[in-house]
PDB file of N, CA and C in Angstrom:
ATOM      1  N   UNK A   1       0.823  -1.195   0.000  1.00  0.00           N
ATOM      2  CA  UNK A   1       0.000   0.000   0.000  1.00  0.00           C
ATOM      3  C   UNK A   1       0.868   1.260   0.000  1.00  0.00           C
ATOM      4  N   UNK A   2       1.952   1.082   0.872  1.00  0.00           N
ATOM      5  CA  UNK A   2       2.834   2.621   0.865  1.00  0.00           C
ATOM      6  C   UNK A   2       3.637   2.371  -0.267  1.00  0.00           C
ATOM      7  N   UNK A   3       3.458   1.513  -1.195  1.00  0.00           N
ATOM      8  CA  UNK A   3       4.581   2.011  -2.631  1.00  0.00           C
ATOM      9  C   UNK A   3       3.872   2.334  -3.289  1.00  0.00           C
ATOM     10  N   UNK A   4       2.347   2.169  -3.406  1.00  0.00           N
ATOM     11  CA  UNK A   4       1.437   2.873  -4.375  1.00  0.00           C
ATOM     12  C   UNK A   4       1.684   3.822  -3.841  1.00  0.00           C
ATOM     13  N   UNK A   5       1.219   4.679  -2.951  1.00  0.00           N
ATOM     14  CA  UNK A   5       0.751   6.167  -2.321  1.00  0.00           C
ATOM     15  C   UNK A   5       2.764   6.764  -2.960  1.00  0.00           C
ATOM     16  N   UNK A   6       3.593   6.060  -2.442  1.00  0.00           N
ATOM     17  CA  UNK A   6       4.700   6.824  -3.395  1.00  0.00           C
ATOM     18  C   UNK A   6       5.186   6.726  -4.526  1.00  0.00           C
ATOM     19  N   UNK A   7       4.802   6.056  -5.343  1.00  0.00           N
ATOM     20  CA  UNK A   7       4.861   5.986  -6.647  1.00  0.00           C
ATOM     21  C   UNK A   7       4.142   6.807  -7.160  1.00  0.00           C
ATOM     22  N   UNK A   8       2.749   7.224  -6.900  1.00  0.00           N
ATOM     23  CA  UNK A   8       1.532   8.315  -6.882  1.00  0.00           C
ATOM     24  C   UNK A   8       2.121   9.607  -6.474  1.00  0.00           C
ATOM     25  N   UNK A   9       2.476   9.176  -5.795  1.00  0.00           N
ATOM     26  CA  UNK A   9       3.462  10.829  -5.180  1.00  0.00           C
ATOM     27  C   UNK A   9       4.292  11.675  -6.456  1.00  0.00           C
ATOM     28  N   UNK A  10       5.196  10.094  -6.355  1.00  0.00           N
ATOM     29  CA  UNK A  10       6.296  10.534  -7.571  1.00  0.00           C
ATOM     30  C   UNK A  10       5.457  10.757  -8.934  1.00  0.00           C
ATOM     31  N   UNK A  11       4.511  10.502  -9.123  1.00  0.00           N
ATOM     32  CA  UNK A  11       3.862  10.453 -10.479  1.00  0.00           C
ATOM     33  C   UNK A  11       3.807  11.672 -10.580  1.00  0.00           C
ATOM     34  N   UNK A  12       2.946  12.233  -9.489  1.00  0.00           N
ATOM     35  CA  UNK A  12       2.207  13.619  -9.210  1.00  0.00           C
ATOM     36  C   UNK A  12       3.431  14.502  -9.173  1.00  0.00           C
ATOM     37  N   UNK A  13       4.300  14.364  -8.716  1.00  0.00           N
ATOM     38  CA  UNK A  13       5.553  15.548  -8.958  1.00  0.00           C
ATOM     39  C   UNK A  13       6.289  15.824  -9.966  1.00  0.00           C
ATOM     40  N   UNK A  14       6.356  14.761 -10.596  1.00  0.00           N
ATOM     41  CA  UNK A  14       6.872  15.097 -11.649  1.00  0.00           C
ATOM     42  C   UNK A  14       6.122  15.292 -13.253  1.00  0.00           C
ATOM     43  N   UNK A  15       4.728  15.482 -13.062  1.00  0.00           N
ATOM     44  CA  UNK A  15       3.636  15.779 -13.887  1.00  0.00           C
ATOM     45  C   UNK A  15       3.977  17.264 -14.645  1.00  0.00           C
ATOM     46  N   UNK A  16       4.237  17.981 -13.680  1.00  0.00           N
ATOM     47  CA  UNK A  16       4.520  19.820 -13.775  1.00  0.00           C
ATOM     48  C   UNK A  16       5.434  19.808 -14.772  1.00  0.00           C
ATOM     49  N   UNK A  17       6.617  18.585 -14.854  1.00  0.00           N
ATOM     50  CA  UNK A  17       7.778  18.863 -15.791  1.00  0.00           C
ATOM     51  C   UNK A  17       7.442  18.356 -17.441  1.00  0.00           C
ATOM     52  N   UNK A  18       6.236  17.207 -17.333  1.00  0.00           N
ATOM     53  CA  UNK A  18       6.195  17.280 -18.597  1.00  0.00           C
ATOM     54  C   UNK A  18       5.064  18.287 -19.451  1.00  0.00           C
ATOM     55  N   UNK A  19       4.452  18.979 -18.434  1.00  0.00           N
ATOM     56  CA  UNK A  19       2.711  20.190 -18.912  1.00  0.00           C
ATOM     57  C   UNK A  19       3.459  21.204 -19.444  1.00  0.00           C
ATOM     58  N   UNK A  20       3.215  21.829 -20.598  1.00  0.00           N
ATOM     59  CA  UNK A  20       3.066  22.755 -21.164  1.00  0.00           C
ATOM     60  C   UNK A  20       2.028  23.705 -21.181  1.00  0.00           C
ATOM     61  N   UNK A  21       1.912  24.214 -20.131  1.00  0.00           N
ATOM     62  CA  UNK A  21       0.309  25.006 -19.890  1.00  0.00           C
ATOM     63  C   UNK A  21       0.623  26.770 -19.934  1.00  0.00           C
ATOM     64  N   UNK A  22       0.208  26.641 -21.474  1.00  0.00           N
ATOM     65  CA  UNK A  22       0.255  28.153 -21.655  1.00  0.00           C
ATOM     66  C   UNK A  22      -0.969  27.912 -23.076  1.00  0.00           C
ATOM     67  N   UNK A  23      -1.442  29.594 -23.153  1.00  0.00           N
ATOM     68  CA  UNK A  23      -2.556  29.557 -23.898  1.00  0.00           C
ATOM     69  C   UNK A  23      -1.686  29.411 -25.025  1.00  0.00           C
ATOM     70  N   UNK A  24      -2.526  29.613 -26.318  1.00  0.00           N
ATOM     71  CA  UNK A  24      -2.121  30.095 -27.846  1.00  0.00           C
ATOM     72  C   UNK A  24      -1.751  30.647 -28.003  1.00  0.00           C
ATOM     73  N   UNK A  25      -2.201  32.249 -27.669  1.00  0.00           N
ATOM     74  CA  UNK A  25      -1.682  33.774 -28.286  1.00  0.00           C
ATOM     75  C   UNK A  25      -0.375  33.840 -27.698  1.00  0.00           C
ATOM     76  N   UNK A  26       0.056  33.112 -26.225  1.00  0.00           N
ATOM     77  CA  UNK A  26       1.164  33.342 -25.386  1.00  0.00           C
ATOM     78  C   UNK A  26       2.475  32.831 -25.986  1.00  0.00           C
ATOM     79  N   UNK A  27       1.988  31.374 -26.440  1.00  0.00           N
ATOM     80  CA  UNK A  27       2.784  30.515 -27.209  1.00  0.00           C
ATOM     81  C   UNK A  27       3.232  31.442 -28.546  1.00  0.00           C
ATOM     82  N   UNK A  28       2.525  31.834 -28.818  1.00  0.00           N
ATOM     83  CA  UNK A  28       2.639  32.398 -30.653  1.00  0.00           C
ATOM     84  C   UNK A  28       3.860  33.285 -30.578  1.00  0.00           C
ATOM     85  N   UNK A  29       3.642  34.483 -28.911  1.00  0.00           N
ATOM     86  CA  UNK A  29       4.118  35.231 -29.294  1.00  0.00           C
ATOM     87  C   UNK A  29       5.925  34.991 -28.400  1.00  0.00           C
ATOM     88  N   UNK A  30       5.922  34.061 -27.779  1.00  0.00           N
ATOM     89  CA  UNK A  30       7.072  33.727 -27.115  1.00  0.00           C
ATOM     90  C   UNK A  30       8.001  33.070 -28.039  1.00  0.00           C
ATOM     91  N   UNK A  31       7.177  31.966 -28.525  1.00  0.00           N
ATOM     92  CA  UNK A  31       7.974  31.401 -29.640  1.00  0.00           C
ATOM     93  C   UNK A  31       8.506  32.081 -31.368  1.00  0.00           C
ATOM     94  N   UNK A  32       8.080  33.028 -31.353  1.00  0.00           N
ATOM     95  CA  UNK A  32       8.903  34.046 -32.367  1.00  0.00           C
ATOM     96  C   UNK A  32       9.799  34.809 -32.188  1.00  0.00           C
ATOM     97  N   UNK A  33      10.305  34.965 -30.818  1.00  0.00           N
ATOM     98  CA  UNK A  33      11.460  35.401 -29.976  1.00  0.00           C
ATOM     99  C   UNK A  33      12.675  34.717 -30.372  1.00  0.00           C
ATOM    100  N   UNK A  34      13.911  34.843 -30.368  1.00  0.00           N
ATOM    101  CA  UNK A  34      15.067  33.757 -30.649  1.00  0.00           C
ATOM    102  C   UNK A  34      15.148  33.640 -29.179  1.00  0.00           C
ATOM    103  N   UNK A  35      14.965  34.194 -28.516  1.00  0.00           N
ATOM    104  CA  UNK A  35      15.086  34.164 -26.799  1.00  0.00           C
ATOM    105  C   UNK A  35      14.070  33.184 -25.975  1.00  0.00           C
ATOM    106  N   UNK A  36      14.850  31.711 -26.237  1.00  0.00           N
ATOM    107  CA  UNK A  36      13.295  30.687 -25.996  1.00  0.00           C
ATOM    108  C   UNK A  36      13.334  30.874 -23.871  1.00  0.00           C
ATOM    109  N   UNK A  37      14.956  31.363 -23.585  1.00  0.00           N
ATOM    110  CA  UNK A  37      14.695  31.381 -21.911  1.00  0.00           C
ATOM    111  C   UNK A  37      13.064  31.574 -21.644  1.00  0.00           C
ATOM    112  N   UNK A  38      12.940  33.276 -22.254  1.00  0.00           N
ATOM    113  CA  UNK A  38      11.623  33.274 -21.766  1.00  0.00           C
ATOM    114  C   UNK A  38      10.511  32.521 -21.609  1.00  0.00           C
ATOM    115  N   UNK A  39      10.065  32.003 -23.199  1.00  0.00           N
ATOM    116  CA  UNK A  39       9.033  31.093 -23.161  1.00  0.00           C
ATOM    117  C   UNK A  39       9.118  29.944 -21.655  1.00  0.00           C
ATOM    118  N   UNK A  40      10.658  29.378 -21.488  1.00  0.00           N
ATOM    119  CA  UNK A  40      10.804  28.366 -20.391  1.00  0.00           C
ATOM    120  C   UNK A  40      10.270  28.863 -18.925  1.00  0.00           C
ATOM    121  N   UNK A  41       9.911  30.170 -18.970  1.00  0.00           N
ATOM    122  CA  UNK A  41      10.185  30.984 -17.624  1.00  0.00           C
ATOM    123  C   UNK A  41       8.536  31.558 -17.981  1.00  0.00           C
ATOM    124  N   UNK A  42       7.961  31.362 -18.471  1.00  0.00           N
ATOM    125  CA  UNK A  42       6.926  32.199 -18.738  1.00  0.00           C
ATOM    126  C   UNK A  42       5.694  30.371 -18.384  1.00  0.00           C
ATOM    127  N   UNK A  43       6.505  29.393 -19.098  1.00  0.00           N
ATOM    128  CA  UNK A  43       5.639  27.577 -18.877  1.00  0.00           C
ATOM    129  C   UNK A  43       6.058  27.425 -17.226  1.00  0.00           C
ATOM    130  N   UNK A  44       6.930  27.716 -16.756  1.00  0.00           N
ATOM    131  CA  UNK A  44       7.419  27.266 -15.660  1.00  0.00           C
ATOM    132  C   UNK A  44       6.161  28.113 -14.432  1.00  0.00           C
ATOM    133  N   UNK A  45       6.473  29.566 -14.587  1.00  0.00           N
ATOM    134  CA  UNK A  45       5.380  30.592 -13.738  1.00  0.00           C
ATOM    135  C   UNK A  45       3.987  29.799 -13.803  1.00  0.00           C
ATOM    136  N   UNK A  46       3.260  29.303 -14.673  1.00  0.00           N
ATOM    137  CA  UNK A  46       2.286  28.844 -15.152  1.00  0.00           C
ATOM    138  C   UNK A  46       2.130  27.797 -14.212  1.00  0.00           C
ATOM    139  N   UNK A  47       2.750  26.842 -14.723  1.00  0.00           N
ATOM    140  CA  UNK A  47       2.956  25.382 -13.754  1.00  0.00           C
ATOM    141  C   UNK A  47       2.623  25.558 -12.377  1.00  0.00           C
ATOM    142  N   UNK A  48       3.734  26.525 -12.100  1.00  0.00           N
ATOM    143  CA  UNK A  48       3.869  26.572 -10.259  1.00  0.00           C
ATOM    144  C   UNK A  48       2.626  27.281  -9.864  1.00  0.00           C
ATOM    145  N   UNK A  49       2.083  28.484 -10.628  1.00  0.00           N
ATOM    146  CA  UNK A  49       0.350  29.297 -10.280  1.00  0.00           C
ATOM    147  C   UNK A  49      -0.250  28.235 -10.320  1.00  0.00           C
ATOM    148  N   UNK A  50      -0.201  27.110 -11.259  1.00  0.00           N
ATOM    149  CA  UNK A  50      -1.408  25.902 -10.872  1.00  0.00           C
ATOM    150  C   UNK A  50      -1.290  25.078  -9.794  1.00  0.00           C
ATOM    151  N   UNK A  51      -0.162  24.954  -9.592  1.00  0.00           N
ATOM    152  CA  UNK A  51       0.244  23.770  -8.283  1.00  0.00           C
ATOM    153  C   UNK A  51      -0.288  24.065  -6.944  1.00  0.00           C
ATOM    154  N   UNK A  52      -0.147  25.673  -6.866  1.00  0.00           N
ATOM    155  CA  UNK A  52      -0.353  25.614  -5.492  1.00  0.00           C
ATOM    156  C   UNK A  52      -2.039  26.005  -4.756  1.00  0.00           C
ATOM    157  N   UNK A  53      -3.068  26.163  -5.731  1.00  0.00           N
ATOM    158  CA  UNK A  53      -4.330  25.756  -5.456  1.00  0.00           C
ATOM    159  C   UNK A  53      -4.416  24.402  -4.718  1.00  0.00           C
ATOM    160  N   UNK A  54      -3.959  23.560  -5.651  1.00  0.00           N
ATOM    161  CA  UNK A  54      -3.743  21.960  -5.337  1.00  0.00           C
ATOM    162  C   UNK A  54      -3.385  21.914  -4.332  1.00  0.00           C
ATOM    163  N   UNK A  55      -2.010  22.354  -3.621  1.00  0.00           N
ATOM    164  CA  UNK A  55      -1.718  22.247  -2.116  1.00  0.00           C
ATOM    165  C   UNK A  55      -2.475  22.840  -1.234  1.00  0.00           C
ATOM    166  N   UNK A  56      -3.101  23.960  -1.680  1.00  0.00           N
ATOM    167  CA  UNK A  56      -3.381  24.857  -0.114  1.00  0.00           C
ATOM    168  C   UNK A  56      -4.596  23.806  -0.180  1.00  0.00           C
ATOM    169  N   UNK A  57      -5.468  23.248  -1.124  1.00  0.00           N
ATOM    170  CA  UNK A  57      -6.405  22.329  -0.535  1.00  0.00           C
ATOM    171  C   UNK A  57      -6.007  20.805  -0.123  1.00  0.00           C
ATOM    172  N   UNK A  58      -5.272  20.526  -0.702  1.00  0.00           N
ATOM    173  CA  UNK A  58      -4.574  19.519   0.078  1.00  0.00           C
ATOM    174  C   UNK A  58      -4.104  19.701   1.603  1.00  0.00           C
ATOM    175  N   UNK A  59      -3.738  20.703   2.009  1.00  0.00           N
ATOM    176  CA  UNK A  59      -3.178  20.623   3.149  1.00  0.00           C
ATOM    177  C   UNK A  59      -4.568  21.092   4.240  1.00  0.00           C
ATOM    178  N   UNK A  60      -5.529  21.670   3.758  1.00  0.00           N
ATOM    179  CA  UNK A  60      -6.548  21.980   4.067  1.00  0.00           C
ATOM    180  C   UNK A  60      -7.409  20.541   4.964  1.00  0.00           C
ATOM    181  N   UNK A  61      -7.242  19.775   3.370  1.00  0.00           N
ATOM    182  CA  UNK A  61      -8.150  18.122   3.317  1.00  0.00           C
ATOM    183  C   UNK A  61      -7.417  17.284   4.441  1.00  0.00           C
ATOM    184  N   UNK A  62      -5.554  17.876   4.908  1.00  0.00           N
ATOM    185  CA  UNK A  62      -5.117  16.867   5.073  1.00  0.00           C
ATOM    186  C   UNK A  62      -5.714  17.787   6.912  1.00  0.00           C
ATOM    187  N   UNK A  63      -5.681  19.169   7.174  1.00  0.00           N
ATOM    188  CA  UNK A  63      -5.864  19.114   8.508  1.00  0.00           C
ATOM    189  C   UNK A  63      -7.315  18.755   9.157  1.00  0.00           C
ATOM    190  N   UNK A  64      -8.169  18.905   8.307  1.00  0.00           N
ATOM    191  CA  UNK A  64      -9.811  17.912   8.238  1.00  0.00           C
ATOM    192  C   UNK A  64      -9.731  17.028   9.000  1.00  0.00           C
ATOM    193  N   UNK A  65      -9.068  15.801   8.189  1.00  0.00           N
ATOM    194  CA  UNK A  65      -8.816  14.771   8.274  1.00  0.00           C
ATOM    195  C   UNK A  65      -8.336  14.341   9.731  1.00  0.00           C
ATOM    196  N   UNK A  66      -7.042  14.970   9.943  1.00  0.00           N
ATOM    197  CA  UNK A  66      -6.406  14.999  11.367  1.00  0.00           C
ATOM    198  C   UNK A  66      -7.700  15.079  12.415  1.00  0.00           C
ATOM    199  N   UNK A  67      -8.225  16.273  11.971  1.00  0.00           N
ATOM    200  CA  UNK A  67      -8.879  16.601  13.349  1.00  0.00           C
ATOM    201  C   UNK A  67     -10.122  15.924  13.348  1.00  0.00           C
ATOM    202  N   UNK A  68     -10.728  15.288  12.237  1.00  0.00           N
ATOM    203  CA  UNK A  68     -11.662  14.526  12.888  1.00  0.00           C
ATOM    204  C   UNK A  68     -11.502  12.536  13.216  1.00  0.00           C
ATOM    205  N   UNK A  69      -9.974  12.369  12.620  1.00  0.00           N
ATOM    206  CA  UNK A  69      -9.175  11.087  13.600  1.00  0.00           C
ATOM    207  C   UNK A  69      -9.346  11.642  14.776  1.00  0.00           C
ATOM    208  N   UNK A  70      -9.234  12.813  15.109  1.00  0.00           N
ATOM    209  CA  UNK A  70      -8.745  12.989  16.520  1.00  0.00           C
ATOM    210  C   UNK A  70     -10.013  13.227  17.591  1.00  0.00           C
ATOM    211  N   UNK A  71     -10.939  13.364  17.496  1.00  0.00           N
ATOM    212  CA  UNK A  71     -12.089  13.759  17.607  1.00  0.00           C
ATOM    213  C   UNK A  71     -13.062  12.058  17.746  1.00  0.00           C
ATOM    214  N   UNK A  72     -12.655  11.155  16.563  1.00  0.00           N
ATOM    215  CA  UNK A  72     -13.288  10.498  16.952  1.00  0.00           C
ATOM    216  C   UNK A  72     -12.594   9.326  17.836  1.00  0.00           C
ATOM    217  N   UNK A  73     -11.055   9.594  17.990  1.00  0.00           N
ATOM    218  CA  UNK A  73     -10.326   8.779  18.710  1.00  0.00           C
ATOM    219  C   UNK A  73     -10.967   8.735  20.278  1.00  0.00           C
ATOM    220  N   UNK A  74     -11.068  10.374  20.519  1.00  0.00           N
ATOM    221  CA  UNK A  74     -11.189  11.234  21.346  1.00  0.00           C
ATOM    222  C   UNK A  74     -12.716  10.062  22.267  1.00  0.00           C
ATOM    223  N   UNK A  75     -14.005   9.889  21.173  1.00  0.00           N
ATOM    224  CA  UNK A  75     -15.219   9.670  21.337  1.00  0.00           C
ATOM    225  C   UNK A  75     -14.882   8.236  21.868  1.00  0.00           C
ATOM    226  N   UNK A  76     -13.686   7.484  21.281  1.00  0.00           N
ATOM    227  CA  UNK A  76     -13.870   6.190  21.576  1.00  0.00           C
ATOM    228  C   UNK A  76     -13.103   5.545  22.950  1.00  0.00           C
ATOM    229  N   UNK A  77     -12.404   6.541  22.953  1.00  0.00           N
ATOM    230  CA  UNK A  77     -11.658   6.382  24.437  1.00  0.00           C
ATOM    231  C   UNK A  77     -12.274   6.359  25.496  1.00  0.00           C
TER     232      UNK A  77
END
């Protein structure tokens, strides 16, 4: 069970490196640049603005969670 949940882990982390998440017009106009740094720095900003929705509710789901283990530990004692 804990090599799924880290293999899942690892899946999930390293997802960001293969997404290309930028619109059209952004793409069009980065990639006519000879200066591709930017475009890399412009996919990268992108990536990380999406990631961290994902965490703050994750960490959200994960203190939930805690506190109602704890709560019902609490009931059964």
């Amino acid at each position: 069970m804990k090599i799924r949940i880290l293999l899942l882990l690892a899946i999930l982390l390293l997802l960001p490196q293969l997404a290309d998440a930028q619109c059209s017009m952004c793409r069009a106009v980065l990639e006519s640049g000879t200066d591709q740094s930017a475009a890399k720095g412009i996919n990268n900003g992108i990536v990380y603005l999406m990631a961290f929705p994902y965490l703050l509710i994750g960490g959200i789901g994960y203190f939930v969670y805690r506190s109602r283990k704890k709560v019902a530990k609490e009931e059964n004692s």
